[in-house]
Protein backbone atom coordinates (compact mmCIF):
# COMPACT_ATOMS: atom_id res chain seq x y z
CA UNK A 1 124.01 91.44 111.07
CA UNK A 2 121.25 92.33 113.61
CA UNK A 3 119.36 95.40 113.01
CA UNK A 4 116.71 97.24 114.51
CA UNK A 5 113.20 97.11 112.59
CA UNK A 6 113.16 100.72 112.63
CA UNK A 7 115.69 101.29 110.54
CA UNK A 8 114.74 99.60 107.88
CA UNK A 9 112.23 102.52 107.56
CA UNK A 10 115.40 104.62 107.95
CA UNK A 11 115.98 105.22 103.89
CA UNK A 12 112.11 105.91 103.11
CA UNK A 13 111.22 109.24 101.56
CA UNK A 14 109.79 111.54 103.78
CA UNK A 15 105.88 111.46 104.35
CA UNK A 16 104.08 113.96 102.33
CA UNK A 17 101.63 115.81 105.19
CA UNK A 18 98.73 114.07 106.68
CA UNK A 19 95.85 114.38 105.22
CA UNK A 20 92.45 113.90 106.85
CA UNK A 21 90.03 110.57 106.08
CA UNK A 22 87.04 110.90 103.90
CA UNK A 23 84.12 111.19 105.97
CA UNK A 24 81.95 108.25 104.92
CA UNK A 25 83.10 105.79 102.71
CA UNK A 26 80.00 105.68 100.86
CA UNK A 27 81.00 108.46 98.86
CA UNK A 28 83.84 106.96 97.30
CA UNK A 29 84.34 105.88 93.81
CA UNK A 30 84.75 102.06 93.00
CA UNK A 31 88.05 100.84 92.36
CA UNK A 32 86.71 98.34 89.41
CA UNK A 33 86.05 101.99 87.36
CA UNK A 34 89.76 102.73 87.93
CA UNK A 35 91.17 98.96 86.29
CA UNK A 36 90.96 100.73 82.69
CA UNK A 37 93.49 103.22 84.01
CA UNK A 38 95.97 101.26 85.74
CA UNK A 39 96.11 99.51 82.60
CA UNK A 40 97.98 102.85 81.04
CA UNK A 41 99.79 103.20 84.54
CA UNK A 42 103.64 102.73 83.70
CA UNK A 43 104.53 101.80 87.37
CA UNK A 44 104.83 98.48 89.08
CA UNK A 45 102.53 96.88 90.97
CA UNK A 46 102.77 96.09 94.47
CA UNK A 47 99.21 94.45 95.65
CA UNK A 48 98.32 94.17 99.81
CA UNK A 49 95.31 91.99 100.45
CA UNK A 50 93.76 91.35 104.13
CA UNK A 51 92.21 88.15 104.32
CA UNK A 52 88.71 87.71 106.54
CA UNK A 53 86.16 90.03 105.15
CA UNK A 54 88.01 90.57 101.69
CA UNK A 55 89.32 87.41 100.12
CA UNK A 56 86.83 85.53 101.87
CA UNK A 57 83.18 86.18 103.65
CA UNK A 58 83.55 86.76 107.50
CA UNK A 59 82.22 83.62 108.65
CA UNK A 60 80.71 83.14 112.33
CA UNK A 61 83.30 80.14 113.21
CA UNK A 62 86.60 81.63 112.29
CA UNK A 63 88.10 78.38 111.44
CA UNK A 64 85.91 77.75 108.28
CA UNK A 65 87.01 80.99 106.96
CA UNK A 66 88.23 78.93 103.65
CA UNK A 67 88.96 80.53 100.45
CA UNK A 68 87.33 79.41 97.41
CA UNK A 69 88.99 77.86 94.37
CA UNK A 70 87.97 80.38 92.22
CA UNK A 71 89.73 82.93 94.63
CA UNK A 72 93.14 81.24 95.14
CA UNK A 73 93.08 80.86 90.81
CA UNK A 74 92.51 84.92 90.50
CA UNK A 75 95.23 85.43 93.31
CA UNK A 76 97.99 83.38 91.55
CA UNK A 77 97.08 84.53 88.47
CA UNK A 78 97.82 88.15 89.26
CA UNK A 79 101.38 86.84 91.68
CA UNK A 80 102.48 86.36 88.33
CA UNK A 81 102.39 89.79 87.25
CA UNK A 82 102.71 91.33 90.48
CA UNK A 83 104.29 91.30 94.14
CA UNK A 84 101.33 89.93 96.25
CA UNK A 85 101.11 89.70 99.94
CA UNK A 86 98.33 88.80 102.46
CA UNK A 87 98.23 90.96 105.13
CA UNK A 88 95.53 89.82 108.49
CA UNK A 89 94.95 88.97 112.04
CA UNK A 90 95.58 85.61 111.31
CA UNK A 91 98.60 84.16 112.36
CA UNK A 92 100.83 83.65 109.40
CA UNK A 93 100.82 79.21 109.86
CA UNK A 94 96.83 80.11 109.74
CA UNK A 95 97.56 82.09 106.70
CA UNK A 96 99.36 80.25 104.56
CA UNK A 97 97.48 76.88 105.33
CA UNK A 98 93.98 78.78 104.41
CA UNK A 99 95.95 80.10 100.67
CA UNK A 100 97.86 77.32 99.71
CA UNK A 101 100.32 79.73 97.94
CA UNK A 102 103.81 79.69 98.28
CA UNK A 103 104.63 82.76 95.85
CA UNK A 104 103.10 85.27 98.07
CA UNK A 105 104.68 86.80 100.99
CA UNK A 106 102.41 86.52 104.30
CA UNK A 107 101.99 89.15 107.04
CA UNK A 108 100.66 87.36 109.91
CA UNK A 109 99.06 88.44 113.04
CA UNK A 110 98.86 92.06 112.07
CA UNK A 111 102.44 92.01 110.64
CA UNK A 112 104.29 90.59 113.84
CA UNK A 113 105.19 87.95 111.56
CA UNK A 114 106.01 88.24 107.85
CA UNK A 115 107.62 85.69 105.61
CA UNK A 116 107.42 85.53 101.70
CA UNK A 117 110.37 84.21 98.72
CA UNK A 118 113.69 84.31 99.18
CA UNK A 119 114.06 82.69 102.54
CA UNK A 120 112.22 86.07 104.17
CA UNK A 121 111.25 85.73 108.34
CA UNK A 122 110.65 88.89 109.91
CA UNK A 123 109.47 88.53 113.29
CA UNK A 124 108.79 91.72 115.96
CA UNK A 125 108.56 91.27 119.63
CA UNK A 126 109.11 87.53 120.17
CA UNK A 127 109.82 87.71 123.78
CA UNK A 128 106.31 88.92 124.53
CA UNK A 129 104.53 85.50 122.65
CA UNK A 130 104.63 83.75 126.51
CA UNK A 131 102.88 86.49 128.04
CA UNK A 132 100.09 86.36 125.31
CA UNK A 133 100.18 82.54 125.87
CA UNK A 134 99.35 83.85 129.74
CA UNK A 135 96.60 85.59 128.33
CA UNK A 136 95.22 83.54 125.97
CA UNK A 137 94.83 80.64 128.82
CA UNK A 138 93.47 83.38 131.36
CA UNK A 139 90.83 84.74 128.82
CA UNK A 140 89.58 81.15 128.28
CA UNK A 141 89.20 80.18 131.72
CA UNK A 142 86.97 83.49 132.16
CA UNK A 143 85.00 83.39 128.89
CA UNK A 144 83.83 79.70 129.44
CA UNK A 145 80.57 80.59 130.78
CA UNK A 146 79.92 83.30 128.42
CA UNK A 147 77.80 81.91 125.64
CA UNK A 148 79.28 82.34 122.35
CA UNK A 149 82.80 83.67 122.86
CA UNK A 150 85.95 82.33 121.42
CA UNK A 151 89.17 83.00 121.99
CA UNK A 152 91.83 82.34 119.26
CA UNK A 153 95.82 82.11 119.36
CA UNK A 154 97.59 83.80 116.45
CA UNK A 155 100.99 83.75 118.55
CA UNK A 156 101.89 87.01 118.10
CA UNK A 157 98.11 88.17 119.08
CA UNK A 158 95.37 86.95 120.70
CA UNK A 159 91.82 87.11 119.55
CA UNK A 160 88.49 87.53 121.23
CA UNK A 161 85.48 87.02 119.11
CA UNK A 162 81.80 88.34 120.02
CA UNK A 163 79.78 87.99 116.91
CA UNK A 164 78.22 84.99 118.62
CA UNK A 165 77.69 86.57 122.04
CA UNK A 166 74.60 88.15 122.79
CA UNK A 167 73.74 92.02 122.90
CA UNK A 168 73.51 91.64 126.24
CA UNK A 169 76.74 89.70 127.20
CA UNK A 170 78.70 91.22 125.25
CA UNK A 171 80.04 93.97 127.96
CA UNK A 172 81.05 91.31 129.43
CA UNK A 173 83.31 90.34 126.79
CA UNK A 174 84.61 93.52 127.07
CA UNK A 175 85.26 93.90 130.86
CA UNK A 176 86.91 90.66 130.94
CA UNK A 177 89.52 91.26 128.11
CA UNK A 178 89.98 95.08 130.24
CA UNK A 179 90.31 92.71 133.18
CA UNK A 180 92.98 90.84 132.26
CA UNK A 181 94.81 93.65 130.45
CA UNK A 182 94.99 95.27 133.74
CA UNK A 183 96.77 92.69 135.51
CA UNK A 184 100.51 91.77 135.92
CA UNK A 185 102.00 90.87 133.76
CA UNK A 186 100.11 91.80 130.77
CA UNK A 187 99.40 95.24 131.51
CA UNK A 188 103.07 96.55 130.58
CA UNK A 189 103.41 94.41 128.07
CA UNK A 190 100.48 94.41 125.80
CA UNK A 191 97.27 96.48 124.80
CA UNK A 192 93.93 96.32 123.28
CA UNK A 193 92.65 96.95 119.63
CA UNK A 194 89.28 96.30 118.50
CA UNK A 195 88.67 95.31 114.77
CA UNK A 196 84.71 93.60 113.40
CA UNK A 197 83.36 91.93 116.53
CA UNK A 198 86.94 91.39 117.94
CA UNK A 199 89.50 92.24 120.57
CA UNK A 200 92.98 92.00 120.29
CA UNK A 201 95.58 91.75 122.42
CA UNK A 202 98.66 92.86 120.87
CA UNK A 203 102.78 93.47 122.12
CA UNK A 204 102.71 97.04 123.21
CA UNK A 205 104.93 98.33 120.28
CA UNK A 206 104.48 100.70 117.14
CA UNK A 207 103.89 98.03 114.71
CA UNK A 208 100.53 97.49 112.81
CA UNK A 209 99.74 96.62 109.09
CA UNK A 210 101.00 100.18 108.22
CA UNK A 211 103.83 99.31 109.83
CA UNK A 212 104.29 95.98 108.10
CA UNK A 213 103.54 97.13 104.47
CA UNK A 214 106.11 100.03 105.07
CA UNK A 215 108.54 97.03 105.98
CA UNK A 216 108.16 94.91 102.72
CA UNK A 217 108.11 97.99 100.44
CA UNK A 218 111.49 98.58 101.70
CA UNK A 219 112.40 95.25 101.07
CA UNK A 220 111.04 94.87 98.04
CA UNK A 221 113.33 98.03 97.34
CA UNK A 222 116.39 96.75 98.38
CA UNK A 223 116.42 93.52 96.53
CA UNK A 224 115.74 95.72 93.80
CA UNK A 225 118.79 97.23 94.37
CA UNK A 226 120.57 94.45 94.56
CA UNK A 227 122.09 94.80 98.24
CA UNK A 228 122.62 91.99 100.50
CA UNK A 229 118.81 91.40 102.56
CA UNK A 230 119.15 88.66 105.00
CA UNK A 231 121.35 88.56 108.06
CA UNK A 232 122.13 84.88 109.82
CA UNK A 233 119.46 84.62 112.16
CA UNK A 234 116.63 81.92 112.38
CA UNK A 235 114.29 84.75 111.88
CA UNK A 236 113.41 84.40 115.84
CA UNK A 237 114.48 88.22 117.76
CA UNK A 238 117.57 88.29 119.50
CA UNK A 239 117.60 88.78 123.13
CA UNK A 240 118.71 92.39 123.29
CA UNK A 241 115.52 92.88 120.97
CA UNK A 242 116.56 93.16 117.80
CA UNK A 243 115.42 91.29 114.62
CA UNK A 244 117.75 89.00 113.22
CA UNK A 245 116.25 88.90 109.55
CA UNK A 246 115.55 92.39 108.77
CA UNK A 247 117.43 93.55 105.71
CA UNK A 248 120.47 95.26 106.19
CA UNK A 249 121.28 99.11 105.62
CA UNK A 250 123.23 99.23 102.31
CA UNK A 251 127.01 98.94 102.29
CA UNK A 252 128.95 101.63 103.68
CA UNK A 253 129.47 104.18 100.53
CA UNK A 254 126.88 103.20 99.10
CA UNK A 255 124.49 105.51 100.17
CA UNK A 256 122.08 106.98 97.94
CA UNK A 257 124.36 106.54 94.78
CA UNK A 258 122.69 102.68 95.19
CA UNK A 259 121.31 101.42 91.36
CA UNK A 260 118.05 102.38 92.09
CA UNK A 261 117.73 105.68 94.13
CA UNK A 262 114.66 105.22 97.42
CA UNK A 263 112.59 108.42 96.32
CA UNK A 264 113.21 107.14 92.51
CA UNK A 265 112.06 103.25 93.19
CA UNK A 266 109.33 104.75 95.44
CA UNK A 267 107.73 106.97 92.53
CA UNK A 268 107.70 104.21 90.21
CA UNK A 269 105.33 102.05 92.63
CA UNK A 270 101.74 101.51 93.11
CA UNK A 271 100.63 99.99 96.24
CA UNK A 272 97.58 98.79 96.24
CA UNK A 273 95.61 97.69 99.40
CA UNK A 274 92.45 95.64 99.99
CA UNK A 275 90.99 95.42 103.28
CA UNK A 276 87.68 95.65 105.28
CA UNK A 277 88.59 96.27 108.74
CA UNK A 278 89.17 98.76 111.08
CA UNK A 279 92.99 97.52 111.34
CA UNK A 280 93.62 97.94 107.67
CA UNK A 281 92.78 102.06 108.47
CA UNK A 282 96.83 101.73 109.92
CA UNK A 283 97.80 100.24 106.26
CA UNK A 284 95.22 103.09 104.34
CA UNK A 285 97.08 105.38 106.15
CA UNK A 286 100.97 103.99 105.63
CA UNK A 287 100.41 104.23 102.01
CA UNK A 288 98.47 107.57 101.62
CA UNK A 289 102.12 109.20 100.96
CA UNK A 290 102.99 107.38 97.60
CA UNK A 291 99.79 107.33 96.53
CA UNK A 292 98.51 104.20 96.66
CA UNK A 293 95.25 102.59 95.97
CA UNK A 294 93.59 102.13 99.18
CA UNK A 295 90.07 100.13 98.98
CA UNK A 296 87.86 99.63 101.51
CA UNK A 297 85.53 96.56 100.96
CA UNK A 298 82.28 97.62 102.10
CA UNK A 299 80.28 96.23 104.93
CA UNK A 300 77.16 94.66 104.47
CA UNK A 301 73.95 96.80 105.14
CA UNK A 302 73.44 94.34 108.71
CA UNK A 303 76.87 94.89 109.57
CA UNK A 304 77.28 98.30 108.66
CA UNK A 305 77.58 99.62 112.28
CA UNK A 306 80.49 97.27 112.97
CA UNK A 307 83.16 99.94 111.64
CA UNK A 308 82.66 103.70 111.29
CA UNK A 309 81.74 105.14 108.20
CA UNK A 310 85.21 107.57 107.90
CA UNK A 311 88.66 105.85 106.77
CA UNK A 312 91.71 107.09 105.00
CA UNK A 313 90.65 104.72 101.72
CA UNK A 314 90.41 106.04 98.41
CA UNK A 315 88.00 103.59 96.75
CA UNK A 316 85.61 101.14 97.46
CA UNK A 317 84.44 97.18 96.52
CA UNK A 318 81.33 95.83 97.62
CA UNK A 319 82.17 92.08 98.65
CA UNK A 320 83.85 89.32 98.03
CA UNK A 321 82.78 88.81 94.66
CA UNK A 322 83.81 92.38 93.90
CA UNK A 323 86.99 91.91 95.16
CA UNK A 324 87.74 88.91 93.28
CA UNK A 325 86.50 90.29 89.72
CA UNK A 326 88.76 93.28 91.10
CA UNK A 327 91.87 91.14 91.00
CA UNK A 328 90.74 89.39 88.36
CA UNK A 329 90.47 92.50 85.87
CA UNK A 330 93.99 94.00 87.55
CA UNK A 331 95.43 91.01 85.86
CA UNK A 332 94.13 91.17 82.79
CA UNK A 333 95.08 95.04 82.53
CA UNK A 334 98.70 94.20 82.66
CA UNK A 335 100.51 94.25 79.12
């Protein structure tokens, strides 16, 4: 019972043909004027939300990134109309300790880690988490004397914040994270991506948020098909590199005479996705195919040069407090 995350994808309809990103952001429509709408929309709900920026304000110390009362009450209130996950950086301990809700599913450290109901642990590339420990212990020994840097474990990535550094040290930021990258034994096994004032150091696979909210769709397909979705694995990888928890392929003869055909489950689903980074562009992008609602919170008018101004989102939020009377009225619209 030990599949390959891949093919989980194996059974999704094919991708319609890429389109390109709207130029600037700032000439897209608000998704609150669309809530009316989805209110007449016969399709289930499937709602992504990332978690820093969106659910609550970037903060400069990332630990105090807490969500607010009023928050966690709008997000439970529309788990219990719809599939919810959290989708961040984070790591997915992190995560689930900030929302304090165990209904959701959680896709940690840029998806690398994903659990939610029903016993789900999906985990991707767990033999690289020592080398990132390597890194994590080499970046702190070279960032101590730069003024304002902080380096952050999320197991399955590594973080280097700069929003604290200043102008002027932060190239150096930079060439040390390059530095290390291009060392034994972290340059074959991991790579850089850059989201709001932060580095990451990721496993050097195809996987991403696009690739994670591809990965529960599926899931959430299959269950609603009713096959079998767990194998008997701790939800750790195996040690040829295979995941032990992703959901089997259907039972042979099955096929796509299953209850619920994959292009018919797939047209009668709306994803919708909140995020405000540069690393939720992967997620924009995953879902463009089936049509999803893809929002793009809006940075603030000091922090507007901290991502660029095109992305593959089809609607925008303002802040925080958008996003959260956004939830709010998407669970009031259901009947």
């Amino acid at each position: 019972k030990l599949w390959r995350h891949s093919r989980l994808h194996r059974r999704l309809p094919p991708p319609a043909a890429p389109s390109a990103p709207c130029a600037d952001w700032r000439r897209l429509p608000s998704a609150r004027a669309g809530v009316d709408a989805l209110s007449r929309d016969r399709r289930q709900v499937v709602v992504f939300l990332d978690y820093d920026g969106t659910l609550t304000p970037i903060v400069s110390d990332p630990a105090a990134a807490t969500l607010s009362d009023r928050m966690r009450a709008a997000v439970s209130k529309l788990a219990r109309r719809a599939t919810v996950a959290v989708v961040s950086g984070r790591a997915r301990e992190k995560l689930r300790g900030f929302v304090k809700l165990p209904e959701l599913y959680y896709a940690g450290s840029h998806g690398f880690d994903i659990d939610g109901p029903g016993g789900l642990r999906h985990t991707v590339s767990t033999e690289v988490v020592p080398v990132l420990g390597a890194a994590r212990d080499l970046l702190e020994t070279r960032l101590r004397g730069v003024a304002g840097a902080s380096v952050e474990d999320n197991r399955f990535s590594v973080s280097v914040h700069w929003r604290n550094v200043s102008e002027e040290n932060r190239p150096a930021v930079e060439a040390v994270v390059d530095g290390v990258l291009a060392e034994a034994p972290f340059a074959d096994a991991l790579r850089k991506a850059q989201g709001k004032c932060v580095y990451e150091l990721r496993p050097d696979v195809r996987w991403d948020k696009g690739e994670a909210v591809l990965y529960l769709l599926e899931l959430l397909r299959r269950r609603a098909s009713d096959f079998e979705e767990y194998g008997d694995g701790d939800g750790e990888d195996s040690d040829d590199g295979r995941d032990a928890d992703a959901p089997p392929p259907p039972p042979p003869g099955n096929g796509d005479d299953a209850t619920i055909a994959p292009g018919e489950w797939y047209r009668s689903v709306l994803p919708i996705y909140v995020g405000d980074d540069v690393t939720d562009e992967d997620a924009f992008k995953a879902l463009k195919p089936f049509g999803a609602l893809s929002v793009l919170v809006e940075p603030s008018a000091q922090k507007a040069t901290e991502r660029p101004r095109a992305t593959h989102a089809t609607h925008t939020l303002r802040d925080v407090d958008d996003v959260q009377a956004f939830v709010e009225a998407l669970s009031c619209s259901f009947r």
